[in-house]
C-alpha atoms as a PDB file:
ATOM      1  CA  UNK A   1      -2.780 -20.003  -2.770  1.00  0.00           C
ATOM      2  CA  UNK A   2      -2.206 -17.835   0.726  1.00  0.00           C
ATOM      3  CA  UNK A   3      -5.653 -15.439   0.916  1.00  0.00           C
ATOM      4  CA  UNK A   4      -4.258 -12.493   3.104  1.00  0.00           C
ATOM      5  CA  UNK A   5      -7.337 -10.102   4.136  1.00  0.00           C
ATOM      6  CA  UNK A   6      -6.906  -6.691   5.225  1.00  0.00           C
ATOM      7  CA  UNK A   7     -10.206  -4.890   6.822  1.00  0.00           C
ATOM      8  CA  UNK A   8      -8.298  -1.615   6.951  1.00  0.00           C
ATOM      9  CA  UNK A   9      -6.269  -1.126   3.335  1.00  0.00           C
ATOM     10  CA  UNK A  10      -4.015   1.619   4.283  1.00  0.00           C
ATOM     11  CA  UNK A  11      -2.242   3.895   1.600  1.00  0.00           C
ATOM     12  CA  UNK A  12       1.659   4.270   3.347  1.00  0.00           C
ATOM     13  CA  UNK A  13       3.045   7.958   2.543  1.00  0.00           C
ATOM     14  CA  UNK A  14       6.726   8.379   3.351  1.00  0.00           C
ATOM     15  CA  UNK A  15       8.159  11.722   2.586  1.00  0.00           C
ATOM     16  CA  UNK A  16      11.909  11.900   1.593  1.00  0.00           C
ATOM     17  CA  UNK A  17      14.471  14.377   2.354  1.00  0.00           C
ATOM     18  CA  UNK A  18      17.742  14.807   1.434  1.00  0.00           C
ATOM     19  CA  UNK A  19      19.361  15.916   4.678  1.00  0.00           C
ATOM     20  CA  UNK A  20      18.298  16.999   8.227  1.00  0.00           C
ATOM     21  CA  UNK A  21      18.998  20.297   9.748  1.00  0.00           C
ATOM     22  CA  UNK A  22      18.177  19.829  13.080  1.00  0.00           C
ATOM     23  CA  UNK A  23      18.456  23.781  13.802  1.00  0.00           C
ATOM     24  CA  UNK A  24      16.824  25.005  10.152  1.00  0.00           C
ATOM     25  CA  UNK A  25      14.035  24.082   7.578  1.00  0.00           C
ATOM     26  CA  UNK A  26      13.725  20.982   6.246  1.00  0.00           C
ATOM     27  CA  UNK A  27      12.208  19.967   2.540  1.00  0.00           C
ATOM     28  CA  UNK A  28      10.509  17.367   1.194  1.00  0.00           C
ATOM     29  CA  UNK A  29      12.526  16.156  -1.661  1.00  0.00           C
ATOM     30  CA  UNK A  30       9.876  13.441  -3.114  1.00  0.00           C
ATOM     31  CA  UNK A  31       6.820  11.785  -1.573  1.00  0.00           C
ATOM     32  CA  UNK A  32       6.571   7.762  -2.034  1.00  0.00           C
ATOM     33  CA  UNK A  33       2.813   6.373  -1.750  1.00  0.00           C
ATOM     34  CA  UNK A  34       2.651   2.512  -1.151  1.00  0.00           C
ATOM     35  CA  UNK A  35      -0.539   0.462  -0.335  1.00  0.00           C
ATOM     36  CA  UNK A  36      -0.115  -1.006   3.010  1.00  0.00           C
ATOM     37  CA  UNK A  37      -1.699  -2.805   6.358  1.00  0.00           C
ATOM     38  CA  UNK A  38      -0.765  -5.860   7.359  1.00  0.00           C
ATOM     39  CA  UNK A  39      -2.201  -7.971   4.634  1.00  0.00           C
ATOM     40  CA  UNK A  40      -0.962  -6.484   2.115  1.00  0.00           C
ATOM     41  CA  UNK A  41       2.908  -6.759   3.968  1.00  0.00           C
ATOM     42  CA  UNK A  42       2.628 -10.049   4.364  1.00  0.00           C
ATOM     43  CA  UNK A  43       1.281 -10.522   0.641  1.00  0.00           C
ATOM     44  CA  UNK A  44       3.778  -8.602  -0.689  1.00  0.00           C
ATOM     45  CA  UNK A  45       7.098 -10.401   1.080  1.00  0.00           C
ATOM     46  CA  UNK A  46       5.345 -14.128   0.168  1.00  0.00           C
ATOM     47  CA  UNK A  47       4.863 -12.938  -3.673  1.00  0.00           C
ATOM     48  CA  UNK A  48       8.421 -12.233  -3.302  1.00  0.00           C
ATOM     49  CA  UNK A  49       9.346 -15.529  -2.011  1.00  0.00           C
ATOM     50  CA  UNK A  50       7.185 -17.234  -5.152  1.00  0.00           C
ATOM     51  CA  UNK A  51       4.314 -18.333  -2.990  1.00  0.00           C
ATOM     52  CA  UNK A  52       0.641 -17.595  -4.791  1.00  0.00           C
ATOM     53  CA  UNK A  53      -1.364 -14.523  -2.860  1.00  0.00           C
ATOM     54  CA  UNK A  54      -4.449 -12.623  -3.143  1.00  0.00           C
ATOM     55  CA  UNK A  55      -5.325  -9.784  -1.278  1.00  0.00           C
ATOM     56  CA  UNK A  56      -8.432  -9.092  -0.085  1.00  0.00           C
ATOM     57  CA  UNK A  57     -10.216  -6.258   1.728  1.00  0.00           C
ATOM     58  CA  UNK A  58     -12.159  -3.071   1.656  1.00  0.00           C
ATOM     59  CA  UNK A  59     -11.553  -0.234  -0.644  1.00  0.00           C
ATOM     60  CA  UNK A  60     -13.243   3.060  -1.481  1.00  0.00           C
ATOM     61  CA  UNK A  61     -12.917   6.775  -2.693  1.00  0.00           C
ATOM     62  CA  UNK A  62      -9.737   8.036  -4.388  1.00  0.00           C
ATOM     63  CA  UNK A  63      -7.321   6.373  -1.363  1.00  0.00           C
ATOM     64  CA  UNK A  64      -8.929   3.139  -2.159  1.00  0.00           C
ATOM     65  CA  UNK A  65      -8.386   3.505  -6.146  1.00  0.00           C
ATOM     66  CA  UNK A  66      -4.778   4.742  -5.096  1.00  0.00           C
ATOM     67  CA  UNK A  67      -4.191   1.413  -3.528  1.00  0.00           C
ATOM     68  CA  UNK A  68      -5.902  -0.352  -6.083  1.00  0.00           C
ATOM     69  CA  UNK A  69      -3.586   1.005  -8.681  1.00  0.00           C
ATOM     70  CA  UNK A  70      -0.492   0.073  -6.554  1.00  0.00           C
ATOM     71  CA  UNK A  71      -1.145  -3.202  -6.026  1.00  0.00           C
ATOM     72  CA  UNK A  72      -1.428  -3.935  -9.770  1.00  0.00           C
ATOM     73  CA  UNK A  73       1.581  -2.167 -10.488  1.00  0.00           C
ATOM     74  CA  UNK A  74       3.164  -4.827  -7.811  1.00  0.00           C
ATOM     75  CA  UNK A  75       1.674  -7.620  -9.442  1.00  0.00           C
ATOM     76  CA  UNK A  76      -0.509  -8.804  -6.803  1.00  0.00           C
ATOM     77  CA  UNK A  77      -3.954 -10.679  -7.248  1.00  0.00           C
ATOM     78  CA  UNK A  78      -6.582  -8.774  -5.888  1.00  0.00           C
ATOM     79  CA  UNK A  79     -10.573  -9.450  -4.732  1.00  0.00           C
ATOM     80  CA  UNK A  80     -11.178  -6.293  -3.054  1.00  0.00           C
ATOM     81  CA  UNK A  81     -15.192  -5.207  -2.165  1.00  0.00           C
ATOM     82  CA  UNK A  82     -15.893  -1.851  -3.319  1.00  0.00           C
ATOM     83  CA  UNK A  83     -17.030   0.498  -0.804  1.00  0.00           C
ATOM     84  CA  UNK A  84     -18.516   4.331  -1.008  1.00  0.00           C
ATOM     85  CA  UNK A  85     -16.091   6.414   1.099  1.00  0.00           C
ATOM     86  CA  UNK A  86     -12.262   6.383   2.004  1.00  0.00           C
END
């Protein structure tokens, strides 16, 4: 078991767009969210290699359930400590 802790959960946000028109307006054509820091990388490329993982950290508020909800939809072990605010 490889206990990865991450102090500062981050919720990743990468916006897509189709093209880029360097002289014009751009859109957003979808909007990934992904829990991230650095724990949760490095927990996420050892689950993929078969090695056992937790992740641990601080999480909070709606960002914190956000993340919460993406790492079980990844399949990784979690022992987060609730906190009060983002």
């Amino acid at each position: 078991m490889i206990l990865t802790v991450t102090l500062n959960l981050a919720l990743d946000v990468t916006y897509e767009v189709p093209h880029v028109d360097w002289n014009g307006v751009n859109r957003v054509g979808a909007v990934h969210r992904r829990a991230g820091g650095k724990g949760v990388n490095v927990a996420r490329v050892l689950a993929a290699l078969g090695r056992d993982v937790l992740v641990t950290g601080l999480a909070g508020g709606p960002t914190g359930r956000s993340i919460e909800d993406d790492l079980r939809a990844a399949r990784l072990p979690t022992a987060l400590t609730p906190i009060t605010a983002d």
